[in-house]
C-alpha atoms as a PDB file:
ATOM      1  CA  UNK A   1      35.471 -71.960  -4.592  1.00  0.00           C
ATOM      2  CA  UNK A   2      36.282 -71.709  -0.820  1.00  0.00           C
ATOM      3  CA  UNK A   3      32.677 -72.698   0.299  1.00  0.00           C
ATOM      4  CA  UNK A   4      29.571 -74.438  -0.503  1.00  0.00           C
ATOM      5  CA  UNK A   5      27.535 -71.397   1.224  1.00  0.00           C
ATOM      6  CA  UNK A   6      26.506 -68.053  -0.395  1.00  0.00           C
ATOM      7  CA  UNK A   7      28.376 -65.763   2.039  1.00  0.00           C
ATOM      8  CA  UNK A   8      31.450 -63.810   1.146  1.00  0.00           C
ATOM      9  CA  UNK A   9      34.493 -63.530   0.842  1.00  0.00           C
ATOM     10  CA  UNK A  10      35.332 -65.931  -1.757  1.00  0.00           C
ATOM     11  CA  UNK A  11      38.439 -66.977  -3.799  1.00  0.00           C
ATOM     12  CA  UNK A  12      37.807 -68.874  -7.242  1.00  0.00           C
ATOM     13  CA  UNK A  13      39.301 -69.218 -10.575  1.00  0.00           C
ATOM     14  CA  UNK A  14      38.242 -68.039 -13.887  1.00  0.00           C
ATOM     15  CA  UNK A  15      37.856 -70.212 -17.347  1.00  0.00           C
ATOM     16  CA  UNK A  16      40.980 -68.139 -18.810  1.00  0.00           C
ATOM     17  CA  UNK A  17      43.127 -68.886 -15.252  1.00  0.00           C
ATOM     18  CA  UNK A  18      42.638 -65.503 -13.916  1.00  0.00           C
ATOM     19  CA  UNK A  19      41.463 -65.714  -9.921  1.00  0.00           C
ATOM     20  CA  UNK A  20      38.842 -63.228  -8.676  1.00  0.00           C
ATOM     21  CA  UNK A  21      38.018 -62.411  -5.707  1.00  0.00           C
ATOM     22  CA  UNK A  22      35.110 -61.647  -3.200  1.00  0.00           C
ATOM     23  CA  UNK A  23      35.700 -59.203  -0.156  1.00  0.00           C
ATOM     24  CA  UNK A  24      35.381 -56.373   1.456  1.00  0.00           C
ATOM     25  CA  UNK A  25      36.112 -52.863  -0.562  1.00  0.00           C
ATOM     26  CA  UNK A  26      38.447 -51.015   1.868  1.00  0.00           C
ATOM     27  CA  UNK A  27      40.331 -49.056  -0.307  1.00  0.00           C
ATOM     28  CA  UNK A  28      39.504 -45.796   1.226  1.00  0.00           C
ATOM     29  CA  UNK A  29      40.720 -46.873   5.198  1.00  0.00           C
ATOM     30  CA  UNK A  30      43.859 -48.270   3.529  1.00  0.00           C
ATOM     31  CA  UNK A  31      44.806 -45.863   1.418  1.00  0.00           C
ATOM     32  CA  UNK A  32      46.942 -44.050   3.203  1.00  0.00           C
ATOM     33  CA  UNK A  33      48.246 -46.906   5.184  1.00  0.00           C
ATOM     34  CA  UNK A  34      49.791 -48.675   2.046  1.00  0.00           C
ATOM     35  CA  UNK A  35      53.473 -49.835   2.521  1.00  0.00           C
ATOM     36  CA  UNK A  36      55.966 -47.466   0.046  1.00  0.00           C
ATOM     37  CA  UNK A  37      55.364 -47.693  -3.507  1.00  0.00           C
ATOM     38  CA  UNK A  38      52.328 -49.369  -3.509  1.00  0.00           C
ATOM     39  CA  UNK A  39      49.593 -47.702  -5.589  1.00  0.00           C
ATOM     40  CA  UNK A  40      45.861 -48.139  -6.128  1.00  0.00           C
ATOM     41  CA  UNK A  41      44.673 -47.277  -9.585  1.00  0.00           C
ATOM     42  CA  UNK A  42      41.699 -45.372 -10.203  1.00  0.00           C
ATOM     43  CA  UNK A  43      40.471 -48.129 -12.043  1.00  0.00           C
ATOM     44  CA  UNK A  44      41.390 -50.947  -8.641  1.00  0.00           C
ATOM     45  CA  UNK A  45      40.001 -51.522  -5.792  1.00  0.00           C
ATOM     46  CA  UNK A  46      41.255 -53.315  -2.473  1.00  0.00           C
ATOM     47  CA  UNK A  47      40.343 -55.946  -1.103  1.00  0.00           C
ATOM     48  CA  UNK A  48      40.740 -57.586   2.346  1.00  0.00           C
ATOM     49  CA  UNK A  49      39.900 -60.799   2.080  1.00  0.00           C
ATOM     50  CA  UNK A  50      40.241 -62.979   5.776  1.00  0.00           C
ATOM     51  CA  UNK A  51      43.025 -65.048   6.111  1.00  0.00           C
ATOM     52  CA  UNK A  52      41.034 -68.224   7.017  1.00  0.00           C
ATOM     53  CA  UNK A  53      39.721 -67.574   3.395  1.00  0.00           C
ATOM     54  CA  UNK A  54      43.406 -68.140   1.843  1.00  0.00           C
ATOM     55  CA  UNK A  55      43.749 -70.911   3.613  1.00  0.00           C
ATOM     56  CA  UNK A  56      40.840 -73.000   3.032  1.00  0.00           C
ATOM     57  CA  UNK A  57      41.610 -71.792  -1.055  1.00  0.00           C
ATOM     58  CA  UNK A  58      45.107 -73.230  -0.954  1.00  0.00           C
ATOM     59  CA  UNK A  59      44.481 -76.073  -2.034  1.00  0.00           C
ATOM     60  CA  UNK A  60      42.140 -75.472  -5.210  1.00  0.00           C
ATOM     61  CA  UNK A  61      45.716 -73.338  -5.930  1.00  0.00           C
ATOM     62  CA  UNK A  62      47.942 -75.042  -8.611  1.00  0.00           C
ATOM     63  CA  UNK A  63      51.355 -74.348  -7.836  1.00  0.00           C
ATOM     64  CA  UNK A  64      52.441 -73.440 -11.542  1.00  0.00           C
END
C-alpha cells in the first residue's frame, strides 16, 4: 500500500501477485484521446492514477 490513510488512489498487490489499483474512472474523457491502437474493453476501465502515487509505490515494486 502507498499510504497509511483511507484516501485514494492507491497501488497494492494481491495474494496471487496481481496489482490493483485505486483511482479515478476516466474512461469516458479519455476515450477518444487514447494514443493509436490502444483499446478499452467493454469489460476495462481506466484509470488515472497521480504520479506522486507511482512513486511513493516504487518501492513496495519487486523488480522481477
Amino acid at each position: 500500500m502507498t499510504s497509511e490513510d483511507d484516501s485514494c488512489p492507491d497501488i497494492w498487490e494481491l495474494d496471487n501477485g496481481d496489482v490493483a489499483v485505486i483511482g479515478r474512472d476516466l474512461t469516458d474523457s479519455y476515450r477518444s484521446r487514447l494514443p493509436a491502437g490502444v483499446t478499452v474493453d467493454a469489460d476495462e476501465r481506466l484509470v488515472i492514477i497521480p504520479r506522486a502515487t507511482i512513486v511513493a509505490a516504487k518501492l513496495d515494486i519487486p523488480d522481477e
